[in-house]
PDB file of N, CA and C in Angstrom:
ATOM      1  N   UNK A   1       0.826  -1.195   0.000  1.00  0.00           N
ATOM      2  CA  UNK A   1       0.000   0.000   0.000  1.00  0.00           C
ATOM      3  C   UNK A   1       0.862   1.248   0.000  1.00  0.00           C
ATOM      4  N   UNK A   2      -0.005   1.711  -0.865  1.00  0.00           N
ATOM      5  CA  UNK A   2       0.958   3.753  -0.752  1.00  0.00           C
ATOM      6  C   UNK A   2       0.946   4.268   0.326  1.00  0.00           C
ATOM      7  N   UNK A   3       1.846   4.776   0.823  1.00  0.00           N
ATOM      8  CA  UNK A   3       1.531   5.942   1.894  1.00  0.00           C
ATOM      9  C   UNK A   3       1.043   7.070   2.231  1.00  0.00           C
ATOM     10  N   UNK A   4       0.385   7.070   0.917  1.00  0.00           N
ATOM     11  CA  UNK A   4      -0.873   8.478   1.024  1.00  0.00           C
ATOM     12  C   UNK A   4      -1.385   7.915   2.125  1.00  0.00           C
ATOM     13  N   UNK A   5      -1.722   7.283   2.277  1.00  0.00           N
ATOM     14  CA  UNK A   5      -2.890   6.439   3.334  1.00  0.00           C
ATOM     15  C   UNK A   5      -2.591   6.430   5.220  1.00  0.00           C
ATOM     16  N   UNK A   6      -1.562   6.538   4.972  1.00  0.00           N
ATOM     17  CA  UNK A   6      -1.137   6.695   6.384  1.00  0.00           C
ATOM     18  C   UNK A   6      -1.291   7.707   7.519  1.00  0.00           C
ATOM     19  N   UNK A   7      -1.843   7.182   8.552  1.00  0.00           N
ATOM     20  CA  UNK A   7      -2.481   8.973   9.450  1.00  0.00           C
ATOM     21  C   UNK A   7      -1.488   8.364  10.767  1.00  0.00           C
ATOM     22  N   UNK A   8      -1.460   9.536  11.487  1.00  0.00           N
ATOM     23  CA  UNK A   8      -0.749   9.139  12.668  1.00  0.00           C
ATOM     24  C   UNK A   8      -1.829   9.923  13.436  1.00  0.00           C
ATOM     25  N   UNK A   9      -1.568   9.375  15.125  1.00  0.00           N
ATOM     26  CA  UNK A   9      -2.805   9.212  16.245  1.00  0.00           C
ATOM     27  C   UNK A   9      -1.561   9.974  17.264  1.00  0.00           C
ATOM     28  N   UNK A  10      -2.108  10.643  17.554  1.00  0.00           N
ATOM     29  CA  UNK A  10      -1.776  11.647  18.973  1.00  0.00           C
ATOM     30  C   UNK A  10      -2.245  12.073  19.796  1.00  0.00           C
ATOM     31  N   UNK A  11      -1.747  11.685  21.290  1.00  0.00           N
ATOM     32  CA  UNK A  11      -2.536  11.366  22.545  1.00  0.00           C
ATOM     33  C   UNK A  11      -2.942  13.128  22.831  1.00  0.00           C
ATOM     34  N   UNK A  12      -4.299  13.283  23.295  1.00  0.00           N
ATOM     35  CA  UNK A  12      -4.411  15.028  23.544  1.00  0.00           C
ATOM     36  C   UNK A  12      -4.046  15.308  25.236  1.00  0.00           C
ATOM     37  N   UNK A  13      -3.656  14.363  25.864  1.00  0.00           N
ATOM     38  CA  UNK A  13      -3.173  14.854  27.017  1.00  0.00           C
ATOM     39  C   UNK A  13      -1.901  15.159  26.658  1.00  0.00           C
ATOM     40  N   UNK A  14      -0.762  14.525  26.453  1.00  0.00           N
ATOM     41  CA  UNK A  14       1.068  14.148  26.465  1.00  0.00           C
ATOM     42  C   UNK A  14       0.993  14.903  25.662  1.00  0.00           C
ATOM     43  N   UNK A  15       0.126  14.420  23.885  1.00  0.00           N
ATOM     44  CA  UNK A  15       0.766  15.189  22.479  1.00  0.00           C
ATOM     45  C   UNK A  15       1.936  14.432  22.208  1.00  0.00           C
ATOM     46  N   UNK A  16       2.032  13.109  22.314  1.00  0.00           N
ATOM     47  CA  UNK A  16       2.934  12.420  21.471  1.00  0.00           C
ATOM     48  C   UNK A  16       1.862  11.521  20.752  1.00  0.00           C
ATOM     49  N   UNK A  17       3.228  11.078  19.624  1.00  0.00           N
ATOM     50  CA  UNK A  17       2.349  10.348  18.618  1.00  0.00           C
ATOM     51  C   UNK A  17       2.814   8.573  18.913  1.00  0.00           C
ATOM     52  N   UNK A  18       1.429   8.069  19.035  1.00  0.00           N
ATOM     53  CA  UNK A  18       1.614   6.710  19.724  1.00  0.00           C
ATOM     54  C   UNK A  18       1.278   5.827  18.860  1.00  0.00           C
ATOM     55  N   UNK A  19       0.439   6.485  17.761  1.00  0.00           N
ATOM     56  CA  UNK A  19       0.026   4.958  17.071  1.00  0.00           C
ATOM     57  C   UNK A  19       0.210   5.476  15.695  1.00  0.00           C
ATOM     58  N   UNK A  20       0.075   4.280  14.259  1.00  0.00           N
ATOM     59  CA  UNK A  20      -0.175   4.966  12.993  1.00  0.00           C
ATOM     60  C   UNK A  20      -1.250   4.162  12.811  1.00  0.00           C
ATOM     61  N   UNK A  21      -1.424   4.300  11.642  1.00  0.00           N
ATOM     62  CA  UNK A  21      -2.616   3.393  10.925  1.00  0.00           C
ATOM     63  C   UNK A  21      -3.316   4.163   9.608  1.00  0.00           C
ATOM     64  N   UNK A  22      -4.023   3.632   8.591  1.00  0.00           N
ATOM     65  CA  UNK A  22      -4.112   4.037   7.357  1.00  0.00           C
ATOM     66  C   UNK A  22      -5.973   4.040   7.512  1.00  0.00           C
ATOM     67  N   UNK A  23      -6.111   4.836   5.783  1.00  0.00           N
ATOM     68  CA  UNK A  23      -7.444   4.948   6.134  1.00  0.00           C
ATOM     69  C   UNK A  23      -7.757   5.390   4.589  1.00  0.00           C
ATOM     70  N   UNK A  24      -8.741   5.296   3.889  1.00  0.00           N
ATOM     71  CA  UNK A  24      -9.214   5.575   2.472  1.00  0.00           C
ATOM     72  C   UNK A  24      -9.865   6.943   2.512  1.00  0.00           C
ATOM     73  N   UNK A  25      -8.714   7.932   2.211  1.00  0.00           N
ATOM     74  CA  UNK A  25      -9.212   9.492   2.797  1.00  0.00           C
ATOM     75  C   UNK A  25     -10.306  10.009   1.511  1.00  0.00           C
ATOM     76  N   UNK A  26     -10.407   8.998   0.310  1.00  0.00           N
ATOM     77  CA  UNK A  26     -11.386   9.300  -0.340  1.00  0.00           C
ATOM     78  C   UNK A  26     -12.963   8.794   0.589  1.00  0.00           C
ATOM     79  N   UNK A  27     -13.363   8.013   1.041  1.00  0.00           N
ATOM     80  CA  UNK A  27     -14.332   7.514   1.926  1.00  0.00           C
ATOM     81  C   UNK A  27     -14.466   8.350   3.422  1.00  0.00           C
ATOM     82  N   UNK A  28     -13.252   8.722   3.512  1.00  0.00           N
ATOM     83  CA  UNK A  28     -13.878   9.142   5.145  1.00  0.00           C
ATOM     84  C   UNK A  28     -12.870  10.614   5.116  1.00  0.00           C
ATOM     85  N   UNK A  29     -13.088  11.755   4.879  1.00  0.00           N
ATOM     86  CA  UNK A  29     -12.964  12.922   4.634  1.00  0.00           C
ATOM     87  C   UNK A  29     -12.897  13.805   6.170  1.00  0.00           C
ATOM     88  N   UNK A  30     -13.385  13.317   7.056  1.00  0.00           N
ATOM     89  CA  UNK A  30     -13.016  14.040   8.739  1.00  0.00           C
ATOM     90  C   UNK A  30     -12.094  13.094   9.467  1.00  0.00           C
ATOM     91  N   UNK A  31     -11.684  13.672  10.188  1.00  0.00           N
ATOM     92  CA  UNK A  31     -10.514  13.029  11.118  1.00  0.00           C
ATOM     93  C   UNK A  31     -10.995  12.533  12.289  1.00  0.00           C
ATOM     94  N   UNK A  32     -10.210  11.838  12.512  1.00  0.00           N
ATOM     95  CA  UNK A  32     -10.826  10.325  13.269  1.00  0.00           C
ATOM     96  C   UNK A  32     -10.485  11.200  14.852  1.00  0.00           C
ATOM     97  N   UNK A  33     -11.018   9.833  15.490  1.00  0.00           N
ATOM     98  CA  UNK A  33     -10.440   9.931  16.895  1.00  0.00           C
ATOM     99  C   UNK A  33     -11.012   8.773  17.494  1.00  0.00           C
ATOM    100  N   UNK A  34     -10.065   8.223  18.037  1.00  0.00           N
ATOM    101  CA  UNK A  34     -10.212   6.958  18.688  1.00  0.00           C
ATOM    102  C   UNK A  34      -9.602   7.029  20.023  1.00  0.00           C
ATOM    103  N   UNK A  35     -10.311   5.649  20.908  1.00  0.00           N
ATOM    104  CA  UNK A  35     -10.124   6.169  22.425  1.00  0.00           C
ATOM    105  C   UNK A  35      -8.839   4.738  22.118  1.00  0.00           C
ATOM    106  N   UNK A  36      -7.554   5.403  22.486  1.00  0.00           N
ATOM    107  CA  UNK A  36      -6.413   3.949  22.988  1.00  0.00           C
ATOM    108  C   UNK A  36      -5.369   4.489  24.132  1.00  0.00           C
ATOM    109  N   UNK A  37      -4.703   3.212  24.532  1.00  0.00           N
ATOM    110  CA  UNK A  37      -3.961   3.509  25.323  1.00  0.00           C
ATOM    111  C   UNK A  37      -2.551   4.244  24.997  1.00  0.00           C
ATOM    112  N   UNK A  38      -2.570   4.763  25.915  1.00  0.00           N
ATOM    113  CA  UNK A  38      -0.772   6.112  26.081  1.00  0.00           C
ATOM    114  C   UNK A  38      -0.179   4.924  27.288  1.00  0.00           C
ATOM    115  N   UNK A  39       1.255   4.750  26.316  1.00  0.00           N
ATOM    116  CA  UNK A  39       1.930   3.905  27.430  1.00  0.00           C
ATOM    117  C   UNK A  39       2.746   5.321  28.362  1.00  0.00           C
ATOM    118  N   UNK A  40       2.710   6.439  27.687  1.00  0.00           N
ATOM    119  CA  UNK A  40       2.950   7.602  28.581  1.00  0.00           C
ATOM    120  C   UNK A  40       2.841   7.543  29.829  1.00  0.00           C
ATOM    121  N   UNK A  41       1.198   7.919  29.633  1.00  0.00           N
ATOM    122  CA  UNK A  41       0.181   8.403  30.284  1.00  0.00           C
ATOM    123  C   UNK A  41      -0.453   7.129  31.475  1.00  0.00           C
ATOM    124  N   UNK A  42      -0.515   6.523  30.747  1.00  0.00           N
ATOM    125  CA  UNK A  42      -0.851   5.017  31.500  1.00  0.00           C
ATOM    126  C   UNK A  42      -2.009   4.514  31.748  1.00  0.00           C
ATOM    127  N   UNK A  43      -3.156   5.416  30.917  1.00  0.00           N
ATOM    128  CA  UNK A  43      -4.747   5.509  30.826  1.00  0.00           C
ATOM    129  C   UNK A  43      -5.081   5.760  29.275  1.00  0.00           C
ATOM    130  N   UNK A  44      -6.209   5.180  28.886  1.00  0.00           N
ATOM    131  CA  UNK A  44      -7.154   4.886  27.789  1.00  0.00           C
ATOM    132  C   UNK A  44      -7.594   6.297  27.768  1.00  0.00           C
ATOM    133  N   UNK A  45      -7.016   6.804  26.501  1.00  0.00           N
ATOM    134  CA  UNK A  45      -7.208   8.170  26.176  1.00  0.00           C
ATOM    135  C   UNK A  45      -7.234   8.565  24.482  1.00  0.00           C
ATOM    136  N   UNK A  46      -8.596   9.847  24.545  1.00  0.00           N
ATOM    137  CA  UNK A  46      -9.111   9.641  23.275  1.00  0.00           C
ATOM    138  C   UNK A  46      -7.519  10.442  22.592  1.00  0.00           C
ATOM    139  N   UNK A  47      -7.080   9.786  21.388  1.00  0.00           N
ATOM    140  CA  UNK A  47      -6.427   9.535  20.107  1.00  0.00           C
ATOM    141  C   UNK A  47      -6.259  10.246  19.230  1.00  0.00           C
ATOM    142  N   UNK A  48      -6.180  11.933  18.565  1.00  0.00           N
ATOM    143  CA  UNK A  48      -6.824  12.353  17.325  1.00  0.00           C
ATOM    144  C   UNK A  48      -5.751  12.030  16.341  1.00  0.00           C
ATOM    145  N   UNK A  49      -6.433  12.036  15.036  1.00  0.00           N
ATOM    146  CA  UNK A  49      -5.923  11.909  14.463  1.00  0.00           C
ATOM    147  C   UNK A  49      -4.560  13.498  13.786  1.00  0.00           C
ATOM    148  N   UNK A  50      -3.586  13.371  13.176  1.00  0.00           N
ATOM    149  CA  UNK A  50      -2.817  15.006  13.318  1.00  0.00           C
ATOM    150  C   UNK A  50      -2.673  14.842  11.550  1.00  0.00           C
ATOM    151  N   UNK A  51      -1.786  15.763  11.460  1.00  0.00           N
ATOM    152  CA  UNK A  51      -1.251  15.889  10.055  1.00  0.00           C
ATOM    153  C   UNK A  51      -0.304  15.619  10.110  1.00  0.00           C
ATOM    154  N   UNK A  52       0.057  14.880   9.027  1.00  0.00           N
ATOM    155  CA  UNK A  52       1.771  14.304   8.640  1.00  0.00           C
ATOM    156  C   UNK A  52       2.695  14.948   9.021  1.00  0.00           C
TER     157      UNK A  52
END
């Protein structure tokens, strides 16, 4: 797969980037946010998605 596709996930407490993962930005046009864990932080915390 191309790497157009690739988004990275950043915790909104810390503001580091903890996770990647891809997504068909023709189909889903708003930015995500998902609740995961910050091995930071050490709690299940919502995720947004950032810009490259």
């Amino acid at each position: 797969m191309s790497q157009d596709f690739l988004i990275k996930f950043q915790c909104t407490k810390c503001k580091r980037i903890n996770y990647w993962s891809r997504k068909n930005k023709k189909n889903t046009q708003d930015k995500l946010e998902l609740k995961k864990f910050c091995k930071w932080c050490k709690k299940h915390i919502p995720h947004k998605e950032m810009k490259k």
